[in-house]
C-alpha atoms as a PDB file:
ATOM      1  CA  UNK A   1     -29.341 -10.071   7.663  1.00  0.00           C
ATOM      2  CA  UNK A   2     -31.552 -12.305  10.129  1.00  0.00           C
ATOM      3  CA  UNK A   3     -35.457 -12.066  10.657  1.00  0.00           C
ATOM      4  CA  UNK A   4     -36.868 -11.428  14.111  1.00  0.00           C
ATOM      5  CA  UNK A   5     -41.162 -11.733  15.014  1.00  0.00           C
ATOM      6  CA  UNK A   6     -41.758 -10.835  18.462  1.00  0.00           C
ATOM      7  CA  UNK A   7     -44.111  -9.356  19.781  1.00  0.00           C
ATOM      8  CA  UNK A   8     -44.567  -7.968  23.203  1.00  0.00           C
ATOM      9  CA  UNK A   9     -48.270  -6.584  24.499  1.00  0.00           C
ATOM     10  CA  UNK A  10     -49.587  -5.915  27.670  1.00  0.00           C
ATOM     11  CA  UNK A  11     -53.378  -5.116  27.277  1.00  0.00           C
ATOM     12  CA  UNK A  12     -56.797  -6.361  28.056  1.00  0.00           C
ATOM     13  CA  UNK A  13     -58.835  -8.812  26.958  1.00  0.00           C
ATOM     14  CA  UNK A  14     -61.846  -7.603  24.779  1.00  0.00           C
ATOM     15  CA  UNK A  15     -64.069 -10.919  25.164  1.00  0.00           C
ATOM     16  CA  UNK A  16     -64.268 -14.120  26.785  1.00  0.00           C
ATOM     17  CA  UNK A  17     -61.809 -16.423  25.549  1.00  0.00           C
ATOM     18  CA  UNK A  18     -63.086 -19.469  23.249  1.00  0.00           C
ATOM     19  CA  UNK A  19     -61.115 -22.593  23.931  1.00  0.00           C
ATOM     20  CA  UNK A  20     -61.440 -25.484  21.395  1.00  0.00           C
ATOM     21  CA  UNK A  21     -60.544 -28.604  21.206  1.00  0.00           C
ATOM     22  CA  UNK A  22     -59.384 -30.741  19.029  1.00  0.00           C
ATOM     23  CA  UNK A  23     -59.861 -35.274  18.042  1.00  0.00           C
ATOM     24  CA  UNK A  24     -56.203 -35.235  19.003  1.00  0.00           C
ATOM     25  CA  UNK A  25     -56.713 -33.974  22.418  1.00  0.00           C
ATOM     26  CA  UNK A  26     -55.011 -30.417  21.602  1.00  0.00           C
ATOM     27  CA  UNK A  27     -56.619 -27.243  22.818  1.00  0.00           C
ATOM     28  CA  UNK A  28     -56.807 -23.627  21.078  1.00  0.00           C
ATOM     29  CA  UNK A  29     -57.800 -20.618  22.499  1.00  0.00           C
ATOM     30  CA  UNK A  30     -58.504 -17.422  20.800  1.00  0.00           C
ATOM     31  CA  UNK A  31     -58.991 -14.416  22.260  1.00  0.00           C
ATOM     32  CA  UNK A  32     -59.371 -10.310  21.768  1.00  0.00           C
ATOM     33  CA  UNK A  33     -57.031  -8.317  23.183  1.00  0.00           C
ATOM     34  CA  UNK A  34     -56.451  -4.557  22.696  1.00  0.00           C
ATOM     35  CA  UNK A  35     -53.616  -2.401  23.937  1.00  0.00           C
ATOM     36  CA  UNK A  36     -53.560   1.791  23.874  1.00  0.00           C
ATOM     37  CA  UNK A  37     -51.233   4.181  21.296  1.00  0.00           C
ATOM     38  CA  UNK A  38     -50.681   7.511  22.714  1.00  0.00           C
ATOM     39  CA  UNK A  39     -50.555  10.206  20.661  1.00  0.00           C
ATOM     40  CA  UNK A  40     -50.740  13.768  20.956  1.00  0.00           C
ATOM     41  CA  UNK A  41     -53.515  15.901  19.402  1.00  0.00           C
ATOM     42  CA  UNK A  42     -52.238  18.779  16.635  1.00  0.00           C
ATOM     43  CA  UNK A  43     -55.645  20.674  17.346  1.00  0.00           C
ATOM     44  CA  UNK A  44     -56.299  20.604  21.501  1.00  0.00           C
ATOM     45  CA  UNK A  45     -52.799  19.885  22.406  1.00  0.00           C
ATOM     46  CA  UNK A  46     -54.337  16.652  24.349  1.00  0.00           C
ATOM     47  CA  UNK A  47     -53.100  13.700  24.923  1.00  0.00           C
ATOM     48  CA  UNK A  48     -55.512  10.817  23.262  1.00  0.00           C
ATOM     49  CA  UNK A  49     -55.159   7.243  23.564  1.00  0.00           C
ATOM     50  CA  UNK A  50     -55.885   5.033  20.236  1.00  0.00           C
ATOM     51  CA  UNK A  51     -57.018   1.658  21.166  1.00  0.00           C
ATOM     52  CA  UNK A  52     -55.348  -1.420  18.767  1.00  0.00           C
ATOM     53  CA  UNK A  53     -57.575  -4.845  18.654  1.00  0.00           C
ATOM     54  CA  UNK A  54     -56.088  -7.182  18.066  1.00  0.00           C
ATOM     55  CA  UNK A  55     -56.879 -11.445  17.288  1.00  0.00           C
ATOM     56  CA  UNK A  56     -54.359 -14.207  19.214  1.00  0.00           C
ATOM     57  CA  UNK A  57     -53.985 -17.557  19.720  1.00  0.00           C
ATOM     58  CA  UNK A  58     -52.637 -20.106  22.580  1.00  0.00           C
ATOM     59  CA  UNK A  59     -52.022 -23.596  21.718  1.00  0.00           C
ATOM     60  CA  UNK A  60     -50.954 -26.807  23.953  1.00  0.00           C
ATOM     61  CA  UNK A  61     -48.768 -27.984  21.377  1.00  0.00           C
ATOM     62  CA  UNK A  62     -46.220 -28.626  23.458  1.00  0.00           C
ATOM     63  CA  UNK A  63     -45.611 -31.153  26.132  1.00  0.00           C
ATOM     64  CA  UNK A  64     -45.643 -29.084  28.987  1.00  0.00           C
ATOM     65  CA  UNK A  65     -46.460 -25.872  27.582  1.00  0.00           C
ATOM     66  CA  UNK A  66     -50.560 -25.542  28.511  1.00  0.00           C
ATOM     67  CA  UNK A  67     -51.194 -22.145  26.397  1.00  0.00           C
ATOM     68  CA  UNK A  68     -54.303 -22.442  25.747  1.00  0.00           C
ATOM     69  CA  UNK A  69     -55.324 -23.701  29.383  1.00  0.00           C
ATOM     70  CA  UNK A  70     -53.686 -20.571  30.922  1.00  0.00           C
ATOM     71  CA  UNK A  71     -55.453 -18.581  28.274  1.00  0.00           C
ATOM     72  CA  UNK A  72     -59.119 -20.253  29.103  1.00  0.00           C
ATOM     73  CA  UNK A  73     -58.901 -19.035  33.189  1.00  0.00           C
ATOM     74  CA  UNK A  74     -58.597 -15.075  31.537  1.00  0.00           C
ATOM     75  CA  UNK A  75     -62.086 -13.461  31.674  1.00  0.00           C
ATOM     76  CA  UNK A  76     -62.600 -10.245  29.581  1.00  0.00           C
ATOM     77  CA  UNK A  77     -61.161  -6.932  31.064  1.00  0.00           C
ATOM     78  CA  UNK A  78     -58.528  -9.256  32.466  1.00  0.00           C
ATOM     79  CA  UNK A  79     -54.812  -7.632  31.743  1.00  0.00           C
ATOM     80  CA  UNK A  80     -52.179  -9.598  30.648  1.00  0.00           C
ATOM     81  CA  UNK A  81     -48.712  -9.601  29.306  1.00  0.00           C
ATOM     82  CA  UNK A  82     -48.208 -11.335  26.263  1.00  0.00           C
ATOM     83  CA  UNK A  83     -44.842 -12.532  24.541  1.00  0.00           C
ATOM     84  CA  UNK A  84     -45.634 -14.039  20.626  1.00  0.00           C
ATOM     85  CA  UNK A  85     -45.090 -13.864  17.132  1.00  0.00           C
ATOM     86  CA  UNK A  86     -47.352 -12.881  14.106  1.00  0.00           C
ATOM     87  CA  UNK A  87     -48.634 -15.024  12.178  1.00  0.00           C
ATOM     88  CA  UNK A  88     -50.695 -14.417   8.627  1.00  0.00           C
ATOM     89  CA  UNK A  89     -53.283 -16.868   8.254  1.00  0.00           C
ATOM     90  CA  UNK A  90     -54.821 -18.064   4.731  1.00  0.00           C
ATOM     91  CA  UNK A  91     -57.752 -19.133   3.696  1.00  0.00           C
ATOM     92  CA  UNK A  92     -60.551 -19.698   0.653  1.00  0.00           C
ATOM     93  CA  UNK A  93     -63.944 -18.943   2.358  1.00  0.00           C
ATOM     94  CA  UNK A  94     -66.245 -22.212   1.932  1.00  0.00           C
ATOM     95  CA  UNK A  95     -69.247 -19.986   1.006  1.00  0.00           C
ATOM     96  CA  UNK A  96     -67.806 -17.445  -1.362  1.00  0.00           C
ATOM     97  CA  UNK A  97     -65.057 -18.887  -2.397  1.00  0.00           C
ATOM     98  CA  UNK A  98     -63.203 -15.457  -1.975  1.00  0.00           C
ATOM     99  CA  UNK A  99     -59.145 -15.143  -0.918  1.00  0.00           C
ATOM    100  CA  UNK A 100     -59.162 -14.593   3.089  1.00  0.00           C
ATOM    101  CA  UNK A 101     -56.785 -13.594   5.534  1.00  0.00           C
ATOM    102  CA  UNK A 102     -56.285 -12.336   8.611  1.00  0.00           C
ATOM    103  CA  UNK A 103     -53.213 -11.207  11.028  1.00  0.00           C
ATOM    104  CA  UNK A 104     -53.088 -13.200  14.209  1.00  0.00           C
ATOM    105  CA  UNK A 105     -50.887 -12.846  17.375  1.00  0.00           C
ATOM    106  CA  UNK A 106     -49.750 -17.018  18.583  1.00  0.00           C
ATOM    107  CA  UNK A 107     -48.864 -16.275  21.782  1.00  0.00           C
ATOM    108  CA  UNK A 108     -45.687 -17.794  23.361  1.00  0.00           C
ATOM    109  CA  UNK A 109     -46.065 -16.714  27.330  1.00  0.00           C
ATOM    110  CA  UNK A 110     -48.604 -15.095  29.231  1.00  0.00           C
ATOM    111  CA  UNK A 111     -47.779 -13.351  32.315  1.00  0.00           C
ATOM    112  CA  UNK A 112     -50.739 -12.312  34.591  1.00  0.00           C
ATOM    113  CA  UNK A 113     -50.820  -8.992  36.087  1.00  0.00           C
ATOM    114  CA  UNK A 114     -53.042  -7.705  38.952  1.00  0.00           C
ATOM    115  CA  UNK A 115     -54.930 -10.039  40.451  1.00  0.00           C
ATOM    116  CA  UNK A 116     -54.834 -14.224  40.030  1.00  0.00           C
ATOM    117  CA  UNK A 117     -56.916 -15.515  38.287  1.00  0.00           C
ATOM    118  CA  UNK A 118     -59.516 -17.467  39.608  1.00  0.00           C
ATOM    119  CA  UNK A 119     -61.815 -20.484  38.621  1.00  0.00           C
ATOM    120  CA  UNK A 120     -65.302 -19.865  37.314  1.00  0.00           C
ATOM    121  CA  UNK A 121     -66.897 -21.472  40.419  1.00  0.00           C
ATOM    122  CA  UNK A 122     -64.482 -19.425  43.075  1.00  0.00           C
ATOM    123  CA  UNK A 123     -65.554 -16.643  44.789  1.00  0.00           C
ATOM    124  CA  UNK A 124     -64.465 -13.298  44.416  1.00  0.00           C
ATOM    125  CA  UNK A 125     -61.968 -12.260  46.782  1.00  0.00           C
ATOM    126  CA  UNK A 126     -62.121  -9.706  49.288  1.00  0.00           C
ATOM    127  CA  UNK A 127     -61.590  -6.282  49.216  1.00  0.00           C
ATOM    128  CA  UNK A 128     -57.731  -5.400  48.946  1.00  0.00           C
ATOM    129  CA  UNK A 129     -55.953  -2.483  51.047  1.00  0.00           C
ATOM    130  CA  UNK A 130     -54.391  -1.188  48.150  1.00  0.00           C
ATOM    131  CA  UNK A 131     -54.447  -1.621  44.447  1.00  0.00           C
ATOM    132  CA  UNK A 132     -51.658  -3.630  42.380  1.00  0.00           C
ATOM    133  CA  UNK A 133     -48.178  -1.770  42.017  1.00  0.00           C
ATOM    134  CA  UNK A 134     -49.389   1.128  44.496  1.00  0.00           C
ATOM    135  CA  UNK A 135     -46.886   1.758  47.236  1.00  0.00           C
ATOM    136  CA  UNK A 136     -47.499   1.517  50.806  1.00  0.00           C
ATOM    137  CA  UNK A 137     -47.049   5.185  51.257  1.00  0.00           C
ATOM    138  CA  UNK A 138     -49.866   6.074  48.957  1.00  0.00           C
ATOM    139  CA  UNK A 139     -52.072   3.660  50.068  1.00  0.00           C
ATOM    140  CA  UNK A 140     -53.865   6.393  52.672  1.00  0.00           C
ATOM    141  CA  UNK A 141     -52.795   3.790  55.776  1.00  0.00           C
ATOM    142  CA  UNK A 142     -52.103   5.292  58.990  1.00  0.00           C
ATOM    143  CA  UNK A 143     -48.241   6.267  59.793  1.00  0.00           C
ATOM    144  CA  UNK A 144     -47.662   3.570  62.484  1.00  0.00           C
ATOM    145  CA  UNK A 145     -48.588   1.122  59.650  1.00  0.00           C
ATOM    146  CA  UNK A 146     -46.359   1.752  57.010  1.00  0.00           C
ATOM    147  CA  UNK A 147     -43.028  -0.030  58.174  1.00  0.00           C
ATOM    148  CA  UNK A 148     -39.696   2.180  57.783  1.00  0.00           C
ATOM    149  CA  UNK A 149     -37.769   1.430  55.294  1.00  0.00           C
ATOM    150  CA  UNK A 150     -33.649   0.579  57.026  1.00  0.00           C
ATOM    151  CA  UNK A 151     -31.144   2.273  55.487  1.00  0.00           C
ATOM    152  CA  UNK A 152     -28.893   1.273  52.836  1.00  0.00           C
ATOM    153  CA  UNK A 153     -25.914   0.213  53.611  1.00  0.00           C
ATOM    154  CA  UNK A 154     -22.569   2.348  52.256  1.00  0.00           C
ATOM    155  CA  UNK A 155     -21.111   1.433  49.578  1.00  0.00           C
ATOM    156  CA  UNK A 156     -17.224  -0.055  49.862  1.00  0.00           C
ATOM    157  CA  UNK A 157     -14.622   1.882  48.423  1.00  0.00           C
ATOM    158  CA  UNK A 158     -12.577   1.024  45.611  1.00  0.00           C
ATOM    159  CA  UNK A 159      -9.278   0.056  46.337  1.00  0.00           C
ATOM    160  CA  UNK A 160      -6.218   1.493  43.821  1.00  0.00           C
ATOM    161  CA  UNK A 161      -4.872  -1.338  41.422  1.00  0.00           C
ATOM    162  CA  UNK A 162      -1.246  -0.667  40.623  1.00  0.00           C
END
């Protein structure tokens, strides 16, 4: 039986990300990231959502593939898609001397939702008429301004194979 580590998040980011980088000329960026569980609870019957934080990481590692760049233009609040793996990561502190580890995600794509990001210098953009993924219809415009929608066209018939 095969193995499969994927992991698929869309969240926000908990913290500025911190991009490093390294004698070779690679780049890291880690960031904080925390996505909702829903859950029901026994006592009030309410709905209650859990929040998960969670540590990941975006290399350039590859040529072409600028990770951690993409990460570094994310501000905190920012939400994101994320497609990675998990990775468990090792150490012996330098201090102690004590067995660490810790659970990271290594991300693989980011997808930006809402609105692009921008650089830090840039200014904000104007106000919007309606929010991300709301429909025309809800958006509270005037009638004459929402365009009507044509209508679909029918469907052809399927013929009768003999």
């Amino acid at each position: 039986m095969g193995n499969l580590n994927k992991v698929m998040l869309l969240g926000r980011l908990t913290r500025e990300p911190e991009v490093k980088e390294f004698n070779n000329g690679g780049k890291v960026a880690q960031l904080g990231f925390a996505v909702h569980n829903r859950r029901k609870n026994a006592q009030t019957g309410e709905w209650e959502e859990t929040p998960v934080w969670l540590n990941m990481k975006a290399y350039n590692h590859e040529p072409g593939r600028k990770l951690a760049d993409l990460a570094g233009m994310l501000h905190k609040g920012r939400q994101v898609f994320v497609e990675g793996h998990l990775v468990l990561e090792q150490w012996d502190g330098k201090e102690d001397g004590k067995h660490h580890s810790k659970l990271f995600v290594y991300i693989d794509g980011i997808e930006f939702t809402g609105e692009k990001p921008r650089a830090e210098d840039e200014p904000a953009p104007g106000p919007v008429d309606h929010s991300p993924g709301e429909h025309v219809e809800d958006a509270g415009w005037p009638e004459e301004a929402v365009p009507e929608a044509e209508p679909a066209p029918k469907p052809a018939k399927a013929g009768r194979r003999k």
